[in-house]
Protein backbone atom coordinates (compact mmCIF):
# COMPACT_ATOMS: atom_id res chain seq x y z
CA UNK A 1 -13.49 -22.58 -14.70
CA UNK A 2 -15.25 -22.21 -11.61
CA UNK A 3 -15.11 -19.54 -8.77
CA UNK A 4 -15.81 -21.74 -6.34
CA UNK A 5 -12.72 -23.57 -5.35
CA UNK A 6 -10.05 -24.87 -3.03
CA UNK A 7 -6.64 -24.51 -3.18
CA UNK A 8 -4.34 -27.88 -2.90
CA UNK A 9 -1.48 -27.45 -1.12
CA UNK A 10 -1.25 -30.82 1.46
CA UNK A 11 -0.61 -34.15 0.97
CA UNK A 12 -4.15 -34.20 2.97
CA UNK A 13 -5.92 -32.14 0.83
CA UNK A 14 -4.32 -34.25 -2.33
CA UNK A 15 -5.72 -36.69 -0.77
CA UNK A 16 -9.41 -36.03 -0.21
CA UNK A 17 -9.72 -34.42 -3.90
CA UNK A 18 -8.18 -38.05 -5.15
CA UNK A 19 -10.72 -40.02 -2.87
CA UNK A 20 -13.72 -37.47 -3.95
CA UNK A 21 -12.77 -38.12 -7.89
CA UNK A 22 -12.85 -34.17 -7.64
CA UNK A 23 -12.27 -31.91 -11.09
CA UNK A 24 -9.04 -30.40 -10.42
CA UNK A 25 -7.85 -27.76 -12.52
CA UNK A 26 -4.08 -26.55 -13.19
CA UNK A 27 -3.17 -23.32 -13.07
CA UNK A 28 1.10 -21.45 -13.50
CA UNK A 29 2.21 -20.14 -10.87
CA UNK A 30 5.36 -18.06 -12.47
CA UNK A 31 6.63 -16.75 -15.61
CA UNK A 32 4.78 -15.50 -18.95
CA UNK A 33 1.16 -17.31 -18.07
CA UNK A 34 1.11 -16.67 -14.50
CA UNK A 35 -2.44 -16.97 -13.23
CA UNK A 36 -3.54 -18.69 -16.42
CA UNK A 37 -5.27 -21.72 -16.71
CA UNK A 38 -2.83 -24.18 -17.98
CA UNK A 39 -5.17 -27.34 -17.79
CA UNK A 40 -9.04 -27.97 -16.91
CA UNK A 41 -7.77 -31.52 -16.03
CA UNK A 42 -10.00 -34.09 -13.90
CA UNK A 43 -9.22 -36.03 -10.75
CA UNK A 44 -5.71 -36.05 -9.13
CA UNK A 45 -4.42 -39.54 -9.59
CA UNK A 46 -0.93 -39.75 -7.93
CA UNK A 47 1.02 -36.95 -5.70
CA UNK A 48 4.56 -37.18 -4.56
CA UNK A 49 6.59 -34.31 -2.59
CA UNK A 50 7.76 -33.15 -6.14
CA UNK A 51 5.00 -33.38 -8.81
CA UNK A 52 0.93 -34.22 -8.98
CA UNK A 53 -0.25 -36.77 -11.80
CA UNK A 54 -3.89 -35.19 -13.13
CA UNK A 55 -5.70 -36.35 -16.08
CA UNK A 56 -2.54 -38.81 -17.10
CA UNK A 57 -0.04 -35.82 -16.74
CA UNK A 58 2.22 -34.89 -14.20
CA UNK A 59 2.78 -31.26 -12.75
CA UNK A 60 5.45 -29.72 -10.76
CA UNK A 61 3.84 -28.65 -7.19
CA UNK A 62 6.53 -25.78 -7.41
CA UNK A 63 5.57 -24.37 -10.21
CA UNK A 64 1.45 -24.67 -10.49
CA UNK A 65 -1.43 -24.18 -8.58
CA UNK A 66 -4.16 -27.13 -8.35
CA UNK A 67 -7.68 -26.17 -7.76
CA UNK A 68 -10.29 -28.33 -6.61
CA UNK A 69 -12.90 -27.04 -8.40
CA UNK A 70 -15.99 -27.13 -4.84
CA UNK A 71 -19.02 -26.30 -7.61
């Protein structure tokens, strides 16, 4: 994973990472792998209020992190 990164947290930012094909990876935000890596996943392909589709899987926006990996 890389250090250099953004954090996703707009419909905005969703966005941009979805029009830039970015790599966007998936981390936990609570419980026993908090701050782990969950998936190294690829663009963001969908985004709702609720849940982000990345690399043909959906992801609660209330329960992970989504990186947009910058480098």
């Amino acid at each position: 994973m890389s250090n250099v990164y953004k954090v996703l947290k707009t419909d905005s930012e969703f966005l941009t990472a979805a029009l830039r094909q970015s790599q966007v990876d998936i981390l936990e935000r609570h419980g026993d792998l908090e701050d782990c890596v969950i998936d190294c996943g690829g663009p963001v392909q969908k985004w709702s209020p609720v849940s982000v589709k990345v690399a043909d899987a959906y992801y609660m926006r209330s329960e992970f992190e989504f990186r947009m990996v910058l480098a």
